[in-house]
Protein backbone atom coordinates (compact mmCIF):
# COMPACT_ATOMS: atom_id res chain seq x y z
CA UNK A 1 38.44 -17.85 -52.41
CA UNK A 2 40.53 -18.10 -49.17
CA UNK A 3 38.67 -14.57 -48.08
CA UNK A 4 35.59 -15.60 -49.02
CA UNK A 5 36.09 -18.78 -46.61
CA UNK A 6 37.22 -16.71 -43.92
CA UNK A 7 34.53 -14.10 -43.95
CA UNK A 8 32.03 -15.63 -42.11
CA UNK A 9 34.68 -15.98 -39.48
CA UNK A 10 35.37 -13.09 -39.27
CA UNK A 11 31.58 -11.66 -39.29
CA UNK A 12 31.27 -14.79 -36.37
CA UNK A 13 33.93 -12.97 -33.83
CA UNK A 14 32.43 -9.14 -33.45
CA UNK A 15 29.15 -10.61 -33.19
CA UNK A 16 29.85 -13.07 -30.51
CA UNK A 17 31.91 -10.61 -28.76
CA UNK A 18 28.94 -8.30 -29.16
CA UNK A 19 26.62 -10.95 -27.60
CA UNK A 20 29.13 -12.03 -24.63
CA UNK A 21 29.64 -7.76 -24.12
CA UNK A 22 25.59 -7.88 -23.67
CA UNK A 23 25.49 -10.39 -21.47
CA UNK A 24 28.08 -9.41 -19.31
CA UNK A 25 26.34 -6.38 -19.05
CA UNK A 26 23.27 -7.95 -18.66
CA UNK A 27 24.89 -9.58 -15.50
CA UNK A 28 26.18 -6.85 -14.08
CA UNK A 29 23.05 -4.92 -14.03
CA UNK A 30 21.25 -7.54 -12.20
CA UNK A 31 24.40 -8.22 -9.64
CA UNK A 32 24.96 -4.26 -9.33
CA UNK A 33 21.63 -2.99 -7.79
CA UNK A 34 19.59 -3.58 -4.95
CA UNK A 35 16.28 -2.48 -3.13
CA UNK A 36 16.25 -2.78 0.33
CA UNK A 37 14.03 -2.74 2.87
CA UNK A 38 13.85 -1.24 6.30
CA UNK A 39 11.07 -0.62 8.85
CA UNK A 40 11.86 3.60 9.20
CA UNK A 41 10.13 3.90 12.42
CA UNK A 42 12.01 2.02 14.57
CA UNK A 43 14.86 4.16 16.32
CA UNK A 44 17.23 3.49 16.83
CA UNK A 45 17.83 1.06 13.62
CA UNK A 46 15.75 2.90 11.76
CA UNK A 47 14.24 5.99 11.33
CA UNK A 48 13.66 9.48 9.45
CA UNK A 49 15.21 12.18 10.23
CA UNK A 50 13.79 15.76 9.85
CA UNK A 51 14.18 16.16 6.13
CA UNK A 52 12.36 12.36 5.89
CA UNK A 53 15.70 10.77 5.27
CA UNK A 54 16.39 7.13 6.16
CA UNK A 55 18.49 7.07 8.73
CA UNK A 56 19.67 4.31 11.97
CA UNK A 57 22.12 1.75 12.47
CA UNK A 58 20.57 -1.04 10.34
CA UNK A 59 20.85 2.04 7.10
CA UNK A 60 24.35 2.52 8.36
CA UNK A 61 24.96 -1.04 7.92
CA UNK A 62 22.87 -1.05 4.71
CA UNK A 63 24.83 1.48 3.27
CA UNK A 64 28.22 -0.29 4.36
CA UNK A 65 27.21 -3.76 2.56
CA UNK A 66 26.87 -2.15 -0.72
CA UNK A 67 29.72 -0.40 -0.69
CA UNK A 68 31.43 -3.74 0.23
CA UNK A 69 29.48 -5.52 -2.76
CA UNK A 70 30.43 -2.28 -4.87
CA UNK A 71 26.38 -2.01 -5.60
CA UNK A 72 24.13 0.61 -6.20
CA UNK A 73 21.57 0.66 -3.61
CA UNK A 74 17.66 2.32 -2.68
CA UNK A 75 16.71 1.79 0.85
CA UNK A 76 12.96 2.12 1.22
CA UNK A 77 11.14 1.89 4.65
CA UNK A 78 8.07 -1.02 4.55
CA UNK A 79 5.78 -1.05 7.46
CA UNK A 80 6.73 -4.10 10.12
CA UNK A 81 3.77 -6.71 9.12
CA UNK A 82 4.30 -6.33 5.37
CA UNK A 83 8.31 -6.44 4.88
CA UNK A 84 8.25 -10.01 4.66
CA UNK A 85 5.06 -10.41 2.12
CA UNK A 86 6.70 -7.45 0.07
CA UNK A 87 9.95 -9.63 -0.42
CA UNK A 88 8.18 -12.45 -1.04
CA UNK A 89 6.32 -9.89 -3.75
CA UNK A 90 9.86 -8.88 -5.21
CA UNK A 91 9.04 -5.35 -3.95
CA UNK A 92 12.90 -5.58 -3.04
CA UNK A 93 15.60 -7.64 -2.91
CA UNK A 94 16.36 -7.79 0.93
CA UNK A 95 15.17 -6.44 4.43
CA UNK A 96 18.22 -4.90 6.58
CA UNK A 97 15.81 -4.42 9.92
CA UNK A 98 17.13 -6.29 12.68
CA UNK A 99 15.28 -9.12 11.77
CA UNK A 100 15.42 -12.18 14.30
CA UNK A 101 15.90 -15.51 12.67
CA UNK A 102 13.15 -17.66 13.63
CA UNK A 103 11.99 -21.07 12.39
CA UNK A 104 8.75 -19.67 11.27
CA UNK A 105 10.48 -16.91 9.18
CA UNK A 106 12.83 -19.59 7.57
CA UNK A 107 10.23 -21.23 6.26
CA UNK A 108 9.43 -18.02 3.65
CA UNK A 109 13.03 -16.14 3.35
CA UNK A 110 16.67 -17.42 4.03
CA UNK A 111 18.53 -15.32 6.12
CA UNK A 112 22.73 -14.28 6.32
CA UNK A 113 24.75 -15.21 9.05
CA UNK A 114 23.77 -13.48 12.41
CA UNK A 115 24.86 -10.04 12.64
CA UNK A 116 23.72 -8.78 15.55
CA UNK A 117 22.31 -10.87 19.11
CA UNK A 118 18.73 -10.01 20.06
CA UNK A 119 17.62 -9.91 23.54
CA UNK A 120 13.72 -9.00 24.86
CA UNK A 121 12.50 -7.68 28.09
CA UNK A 122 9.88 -6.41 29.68
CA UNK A 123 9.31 -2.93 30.83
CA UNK A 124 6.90 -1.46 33.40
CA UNK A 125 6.14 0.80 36.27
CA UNK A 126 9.12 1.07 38.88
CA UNK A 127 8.42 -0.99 41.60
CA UNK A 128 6.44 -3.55 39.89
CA UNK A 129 7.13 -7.14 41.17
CA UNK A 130 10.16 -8.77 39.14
CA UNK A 131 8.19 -11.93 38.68
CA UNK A 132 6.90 -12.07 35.12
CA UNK A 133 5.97 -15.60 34.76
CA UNK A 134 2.95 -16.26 32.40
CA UNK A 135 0.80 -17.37 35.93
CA UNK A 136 1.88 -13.93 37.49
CA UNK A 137 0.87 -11.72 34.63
CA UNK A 138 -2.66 -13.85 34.34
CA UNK A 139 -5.40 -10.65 33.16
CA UNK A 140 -2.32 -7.97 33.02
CA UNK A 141 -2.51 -6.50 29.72
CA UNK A 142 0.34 -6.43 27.94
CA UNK A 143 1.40 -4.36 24.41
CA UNK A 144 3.87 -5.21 21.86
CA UNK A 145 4.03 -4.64 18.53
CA UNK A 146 2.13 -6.37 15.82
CA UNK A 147 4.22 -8.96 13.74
CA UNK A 148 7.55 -9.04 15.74
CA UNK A 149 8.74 -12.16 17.85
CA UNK A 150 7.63 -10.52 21.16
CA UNK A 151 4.23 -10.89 19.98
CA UNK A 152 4.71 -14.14 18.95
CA UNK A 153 6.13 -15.15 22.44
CA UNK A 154 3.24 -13.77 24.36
CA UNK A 155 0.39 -15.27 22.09
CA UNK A 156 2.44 -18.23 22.96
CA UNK A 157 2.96 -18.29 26.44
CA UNK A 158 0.04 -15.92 28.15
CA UNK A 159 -2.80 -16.81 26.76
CA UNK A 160 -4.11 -15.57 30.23
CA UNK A 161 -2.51 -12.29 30.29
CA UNK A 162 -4.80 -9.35 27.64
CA UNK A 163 -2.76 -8.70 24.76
CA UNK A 164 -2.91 -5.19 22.76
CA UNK A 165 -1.24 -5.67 19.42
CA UNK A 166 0.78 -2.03 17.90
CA UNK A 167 1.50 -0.63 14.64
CA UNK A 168 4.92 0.75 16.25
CA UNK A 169 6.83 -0.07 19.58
CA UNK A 170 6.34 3.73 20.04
CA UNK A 171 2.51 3.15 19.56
CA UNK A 172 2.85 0.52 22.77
CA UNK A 173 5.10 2.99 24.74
CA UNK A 174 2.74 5.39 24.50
CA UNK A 175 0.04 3.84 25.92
CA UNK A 176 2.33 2.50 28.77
CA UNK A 177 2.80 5.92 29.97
CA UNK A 178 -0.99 6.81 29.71
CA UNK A 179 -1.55 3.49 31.75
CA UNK A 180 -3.52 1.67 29.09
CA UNK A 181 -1.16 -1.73 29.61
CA UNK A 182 0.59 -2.43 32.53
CA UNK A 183 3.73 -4.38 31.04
CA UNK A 184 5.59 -3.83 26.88
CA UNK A 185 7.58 -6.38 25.77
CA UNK A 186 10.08 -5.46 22.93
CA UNK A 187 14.05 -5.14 22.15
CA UNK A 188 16.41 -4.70 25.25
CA UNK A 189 18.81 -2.56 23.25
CA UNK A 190 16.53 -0.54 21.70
CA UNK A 191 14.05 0.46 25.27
CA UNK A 192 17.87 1.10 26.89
CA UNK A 193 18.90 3.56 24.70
CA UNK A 194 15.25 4.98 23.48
CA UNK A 195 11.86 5.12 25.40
CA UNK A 196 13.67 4.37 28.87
CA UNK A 197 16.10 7.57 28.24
CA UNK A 198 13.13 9.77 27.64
CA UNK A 199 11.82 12.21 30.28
CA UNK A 200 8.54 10.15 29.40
CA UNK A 201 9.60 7.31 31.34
CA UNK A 202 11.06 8.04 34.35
CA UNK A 203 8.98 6.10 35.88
CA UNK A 204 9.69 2.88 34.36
CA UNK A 205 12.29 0.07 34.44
CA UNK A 206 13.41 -2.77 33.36
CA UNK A 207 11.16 -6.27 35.11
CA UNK A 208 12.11 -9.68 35.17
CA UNK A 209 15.08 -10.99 33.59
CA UNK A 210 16.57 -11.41 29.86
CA UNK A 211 14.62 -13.29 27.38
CA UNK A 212 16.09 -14.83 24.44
CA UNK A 213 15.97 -18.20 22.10
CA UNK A 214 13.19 -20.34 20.94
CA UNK A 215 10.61 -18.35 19.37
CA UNK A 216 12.04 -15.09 20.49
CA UNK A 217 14.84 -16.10 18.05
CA UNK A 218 18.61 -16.68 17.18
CA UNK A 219 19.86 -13.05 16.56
CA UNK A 220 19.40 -11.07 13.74
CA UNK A 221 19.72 -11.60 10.23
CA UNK A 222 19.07 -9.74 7.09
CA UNK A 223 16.30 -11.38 5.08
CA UNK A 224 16.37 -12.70 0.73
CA UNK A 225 14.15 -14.79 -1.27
CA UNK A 226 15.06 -18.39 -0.87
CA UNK A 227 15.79 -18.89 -4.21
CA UNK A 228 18.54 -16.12 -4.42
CA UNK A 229 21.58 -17.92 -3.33
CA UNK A 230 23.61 -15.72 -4.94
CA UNK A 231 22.91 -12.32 -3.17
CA UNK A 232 22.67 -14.09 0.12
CA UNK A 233 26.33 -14.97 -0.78
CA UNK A 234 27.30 -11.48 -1.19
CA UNK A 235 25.56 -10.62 2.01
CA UNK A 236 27.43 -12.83 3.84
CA UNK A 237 30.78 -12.07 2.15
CA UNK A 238 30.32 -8.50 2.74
CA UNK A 239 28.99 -8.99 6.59
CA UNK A 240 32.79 -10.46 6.66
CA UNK A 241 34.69 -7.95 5.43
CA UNK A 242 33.07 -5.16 7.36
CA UNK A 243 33.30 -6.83 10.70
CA UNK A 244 37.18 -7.48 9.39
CA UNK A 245 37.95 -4.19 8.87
CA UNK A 246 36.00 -2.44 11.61
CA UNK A 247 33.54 -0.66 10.00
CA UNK A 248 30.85 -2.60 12.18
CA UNK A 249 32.51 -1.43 15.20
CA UNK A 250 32.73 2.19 14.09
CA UNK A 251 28.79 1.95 13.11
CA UNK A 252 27.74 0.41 16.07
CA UNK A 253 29.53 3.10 18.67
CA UNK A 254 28.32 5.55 16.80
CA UNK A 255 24.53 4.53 18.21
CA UNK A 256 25.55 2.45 21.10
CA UNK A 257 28.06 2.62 24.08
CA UNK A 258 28.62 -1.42 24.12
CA UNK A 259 28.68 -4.08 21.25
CA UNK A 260 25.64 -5.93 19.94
CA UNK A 261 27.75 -9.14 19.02
């Protein structure tokens, strides 16, 4: 009788052990793999290389959070003016592309800690005057790429100037060189070390001074659904840990010859 008793006992421990075992599992799955986002044609943060490879600093830093979070990871590019509907859409789980954190974009994602400062400037022919004041660039026509924070900054503050809105900063260089706009606005870091390196623009500079804050944004961030408190946790942990033990420094000079924070 005292086996009889105990039998559903012991029946009781395998199968809750079975069920925690499951679980557990069940946890780990969802905590051990992540889609990311990128924009792919934005060097140099992103880009493809010749076999159509993801590669850039923001993949290099990508790449260096999972192996912090000890997660599998698939890094897919999005174009710029749907990567934030397409996390909204829970076509991935984050967007690693040197995002800037704006109040606007808080409203629909929550964003890490800052990992990277953001600075824009103008670019134009040499010798153009420095004065870039909305009044002084009244009818200049202007390019910068659809969806970013430069575009955002222009539609609000020269409504007098004519605005052509890109697929690509690359699109808006382009048509700077052929003379079809006068003045791009974009990414200090990225004209320095891209377009204004290129034979192409020899004939362009830097004009006017640094432009940062307010709607241009409060550095960079890497994007989640608001409701996923717990991978924005492990973002931030492992942003920590690989500024701690250099590996952001080692990334970084391995694009750049100064630091972005």
């Amino acid at each position: 009788m005292r086996f009889h008793a105990s039998l559903p006992g012991l029946l009781r421990r395998p199968l809750c052990l079975a069920l925690f075992s499951c679980l557990w599992m069940a946890a780990a799955n969802a905590q051990g793999s992540y889609r990311i986002a990128t924009e792919g044609s934005y060097p140099p943060w992103s880009f493809k290389d010749s076999q159509g490879m993801l590669q850039g600093w923001d993949v290099d830093i990508a790449r260096a959070l999972c192996e912090k979070m000890k997660a599998k990871c698939e890094i897919v590019a999005q174009d710029w003016d749907g990567i934030i509907p397409g996390l909204v859409a829970r076509k991935y789980d984050m967007i690693v592309a040197s995002m800037a954190i704006t109040p606007q974009r808080r409203e629909r994602v929550a964003f890490s800690a800052k990992y990277k400062d953001t600075i824009s400037r103008f670019v134009a022919r040499r010798g153009t005057p420095p004065n870039v004041d909305p009044a002084a660039l009244k009818g200049k026509t202007i390019g910068v790429q659809r969806g970013s924070v430069q575009a955002a900054y222009l539609v609000q503050n020269y409504r007098d100037a004519d605005l052509k809105f890109y697929d690509t900063p690359q699109a808006a260089e382009l048509d700077l060189v052929a003379g079809r706009v006068e003045y791009i606005l974009g990414n200090m870091v990225t004209y320095h070390v891209g377009f204004l390196k290129t034979p192409e623009a020899k004939d362009f500079a830097f004009v006017g001074p640094e432009l940062k804050g307010g709607i241009l944004g409060e550095g960079n961030g890497i994007a989640v659904r608001k409701d996923d408190g717990q991978t924005l946790a492990r973002i931030n942990a492992a942003l920590e840990a690989i500024r701690a033990d250099g590996t952001y420094d080692r990334i970084t000079a391995k694009y750049f010859p100064f630091k972005l924070m």
